[in-house]
N, C-alpha and C. Protein backbone atom coordinates (compact mmCIF):
# COMPACT_ATOMS: atom_id res chain seq x y z
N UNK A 1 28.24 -12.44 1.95
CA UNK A 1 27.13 -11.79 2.62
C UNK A 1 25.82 -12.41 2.13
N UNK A 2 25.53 -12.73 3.03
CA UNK A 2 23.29 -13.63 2.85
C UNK A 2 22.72 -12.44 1.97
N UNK A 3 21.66 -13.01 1.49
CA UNK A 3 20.80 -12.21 0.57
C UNK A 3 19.79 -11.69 2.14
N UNK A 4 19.26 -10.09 1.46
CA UNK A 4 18.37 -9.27 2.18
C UNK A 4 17.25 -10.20 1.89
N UNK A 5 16.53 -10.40 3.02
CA UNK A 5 14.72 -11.02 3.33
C UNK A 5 13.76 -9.89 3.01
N UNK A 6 12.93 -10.56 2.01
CA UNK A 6 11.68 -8.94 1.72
C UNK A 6 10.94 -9.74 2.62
N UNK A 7 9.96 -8.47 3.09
CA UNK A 7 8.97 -9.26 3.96
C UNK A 7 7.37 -9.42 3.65
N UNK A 8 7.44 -10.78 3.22
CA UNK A 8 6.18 -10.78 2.71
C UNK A 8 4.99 -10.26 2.67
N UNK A 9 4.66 -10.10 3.50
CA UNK A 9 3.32 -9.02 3.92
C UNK A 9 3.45 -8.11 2.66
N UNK A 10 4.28 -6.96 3.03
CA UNK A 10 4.66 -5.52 2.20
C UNK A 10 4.53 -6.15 0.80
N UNK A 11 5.35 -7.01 0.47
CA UNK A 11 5.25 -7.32 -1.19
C UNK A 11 4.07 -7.45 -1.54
N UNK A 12 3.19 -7.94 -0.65
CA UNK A 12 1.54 -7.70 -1.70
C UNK A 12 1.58 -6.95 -1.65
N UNK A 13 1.35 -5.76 -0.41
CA UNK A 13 0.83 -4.64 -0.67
C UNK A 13 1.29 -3.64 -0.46
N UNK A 14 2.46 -3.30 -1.97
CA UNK A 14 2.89 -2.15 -2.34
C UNK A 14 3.84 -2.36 -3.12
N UNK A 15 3.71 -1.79 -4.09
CA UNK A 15 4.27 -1.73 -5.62
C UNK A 15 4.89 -0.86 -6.00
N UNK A 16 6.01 -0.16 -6.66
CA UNK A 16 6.90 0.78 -7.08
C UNK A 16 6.50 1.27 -8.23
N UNK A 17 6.19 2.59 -8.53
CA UNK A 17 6.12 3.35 -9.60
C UNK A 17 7.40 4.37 -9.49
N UNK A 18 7.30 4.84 -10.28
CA UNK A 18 8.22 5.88 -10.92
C UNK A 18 8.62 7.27 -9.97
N UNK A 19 7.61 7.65 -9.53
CA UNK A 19 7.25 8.99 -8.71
C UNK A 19 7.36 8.05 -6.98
N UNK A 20 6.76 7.07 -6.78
CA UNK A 20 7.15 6.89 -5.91
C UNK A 20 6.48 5.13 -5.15
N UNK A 21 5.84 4.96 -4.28
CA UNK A 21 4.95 3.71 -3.64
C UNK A 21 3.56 4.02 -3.60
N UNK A 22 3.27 2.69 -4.25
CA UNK A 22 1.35 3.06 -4.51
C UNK A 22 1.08 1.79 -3.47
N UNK A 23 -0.47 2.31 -3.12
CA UNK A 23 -1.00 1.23 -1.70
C UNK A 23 -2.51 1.49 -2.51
N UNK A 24 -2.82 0.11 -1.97
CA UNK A 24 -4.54 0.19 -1.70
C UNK A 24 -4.63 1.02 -0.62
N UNK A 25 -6.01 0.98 -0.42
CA UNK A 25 -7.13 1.58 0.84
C UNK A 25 -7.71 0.51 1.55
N UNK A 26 -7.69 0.52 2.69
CA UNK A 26 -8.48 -0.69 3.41
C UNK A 26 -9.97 -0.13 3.88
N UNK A 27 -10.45 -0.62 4.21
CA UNK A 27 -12.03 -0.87 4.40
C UNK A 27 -12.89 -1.07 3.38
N UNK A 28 -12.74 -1.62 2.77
CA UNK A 28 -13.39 -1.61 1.53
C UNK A 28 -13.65 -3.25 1.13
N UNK A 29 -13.90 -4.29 1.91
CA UNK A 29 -14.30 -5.30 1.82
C UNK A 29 -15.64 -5.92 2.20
N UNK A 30 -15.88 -5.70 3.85
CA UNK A 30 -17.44 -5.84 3.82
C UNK A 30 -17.98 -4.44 4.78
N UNK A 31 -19.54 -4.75 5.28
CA UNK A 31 -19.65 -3.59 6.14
C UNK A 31 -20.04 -2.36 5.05
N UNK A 32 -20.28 -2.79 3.91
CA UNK A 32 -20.35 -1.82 2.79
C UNK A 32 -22.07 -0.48 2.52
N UNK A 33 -23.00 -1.38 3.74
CA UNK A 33 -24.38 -1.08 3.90
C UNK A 33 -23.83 -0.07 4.43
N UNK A 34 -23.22 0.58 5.75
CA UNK A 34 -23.19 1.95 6.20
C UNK A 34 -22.64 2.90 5.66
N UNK A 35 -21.75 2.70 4.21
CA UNK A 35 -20.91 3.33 3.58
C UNK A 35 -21.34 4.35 2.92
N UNK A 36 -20.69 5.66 2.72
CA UNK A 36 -22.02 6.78 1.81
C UNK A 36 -21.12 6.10 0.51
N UNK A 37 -21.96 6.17 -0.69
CA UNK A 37 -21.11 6.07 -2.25
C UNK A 37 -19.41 6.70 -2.05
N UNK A 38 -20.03 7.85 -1.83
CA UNK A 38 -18.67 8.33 -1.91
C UNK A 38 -17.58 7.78 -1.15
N UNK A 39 -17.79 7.69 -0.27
CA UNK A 39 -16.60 7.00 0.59
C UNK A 39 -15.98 5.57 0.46
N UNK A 40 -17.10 4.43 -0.27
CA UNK A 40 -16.73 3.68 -1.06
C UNK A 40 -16.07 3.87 -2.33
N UNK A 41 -16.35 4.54 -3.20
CA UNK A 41 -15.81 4.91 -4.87
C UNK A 41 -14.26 5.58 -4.37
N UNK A 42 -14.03 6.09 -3.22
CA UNK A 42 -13.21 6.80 -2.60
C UNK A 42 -11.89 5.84 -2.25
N UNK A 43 -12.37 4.72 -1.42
CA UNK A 43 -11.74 3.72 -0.71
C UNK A 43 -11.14 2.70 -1.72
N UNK A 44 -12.16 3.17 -3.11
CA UNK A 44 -11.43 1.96 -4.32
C UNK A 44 -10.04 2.56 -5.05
N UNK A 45 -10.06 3.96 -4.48
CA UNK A 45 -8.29 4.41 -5.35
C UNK A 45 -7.08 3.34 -4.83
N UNK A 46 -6.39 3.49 -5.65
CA UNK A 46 -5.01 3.22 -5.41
C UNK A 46 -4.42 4.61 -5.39
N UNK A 47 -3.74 4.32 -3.87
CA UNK A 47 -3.00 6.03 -3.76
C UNK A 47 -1.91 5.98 -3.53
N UNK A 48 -0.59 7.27 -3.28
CA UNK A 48 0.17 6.53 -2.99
C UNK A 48 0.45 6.72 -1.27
N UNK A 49 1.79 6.44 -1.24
CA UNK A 49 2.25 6.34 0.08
C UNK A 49 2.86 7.54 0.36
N UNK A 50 2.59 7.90 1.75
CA UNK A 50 2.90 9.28 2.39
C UNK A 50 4.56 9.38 2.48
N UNK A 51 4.98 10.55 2.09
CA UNK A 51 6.86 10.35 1.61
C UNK A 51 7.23 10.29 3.37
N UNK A 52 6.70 10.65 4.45
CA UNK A 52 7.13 10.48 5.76
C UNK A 52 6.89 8.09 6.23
N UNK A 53 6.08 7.42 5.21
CA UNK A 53 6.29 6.50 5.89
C UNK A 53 7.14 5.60 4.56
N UNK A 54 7.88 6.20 3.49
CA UNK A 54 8.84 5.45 2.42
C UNK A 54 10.18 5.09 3.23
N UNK A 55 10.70 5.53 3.79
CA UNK A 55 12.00 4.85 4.29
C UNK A 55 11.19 3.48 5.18
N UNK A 56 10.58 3.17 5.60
CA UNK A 56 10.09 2.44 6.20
C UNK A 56 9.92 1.03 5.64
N UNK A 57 9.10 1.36 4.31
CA UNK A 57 8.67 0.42 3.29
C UNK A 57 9.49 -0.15 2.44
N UNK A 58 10.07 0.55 2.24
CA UNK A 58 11.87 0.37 1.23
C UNK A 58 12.85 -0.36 2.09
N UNK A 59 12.46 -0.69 3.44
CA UNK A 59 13.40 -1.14 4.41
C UNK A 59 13.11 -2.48 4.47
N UNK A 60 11.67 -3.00 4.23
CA UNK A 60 11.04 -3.76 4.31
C UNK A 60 10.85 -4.84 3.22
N UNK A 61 10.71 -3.73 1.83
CA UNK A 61 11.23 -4.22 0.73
C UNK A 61 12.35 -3.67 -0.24
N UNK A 62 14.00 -4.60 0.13
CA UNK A 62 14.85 -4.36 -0.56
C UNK A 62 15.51 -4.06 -1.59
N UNK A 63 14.47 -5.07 -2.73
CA UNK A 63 14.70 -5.17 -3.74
C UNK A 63 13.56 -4.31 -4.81
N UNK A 64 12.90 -3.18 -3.40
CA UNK A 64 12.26 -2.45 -4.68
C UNK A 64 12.59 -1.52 -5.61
């Protein structure tokens, strides 16, 4: 049996912890002038992933 394909994309972005899948936040590159503070300082968490889209991600990456 062939080895499972991870799919590159996902492997940058999203990493396995313990409790469960952590993601960045997107918007947070330019466009930063209309931003209130907060919603920037906001956009810089690492959070994790919603348990309704993990079968998804785990499908995507095999070997997490």
């Amino acid at each position: 049996m062939p080895k499972m394909k991870t799919n590159r994309g996902a492997a940058k972005r999203f990493r396995a912890t313990a409790n469960g899948i952590k993601r960045g936040q997107s918007h947070h590159r330019h466009i930063l002038t209309k931003k209130s503070s907060k919603r920037k300082r906001l956009l810089c968490r690492i959070v994790q992933v919603n348990e309704a889209d993990q079968p998804s991600i785990r499908r995507m990456l095999p070997y997490l």
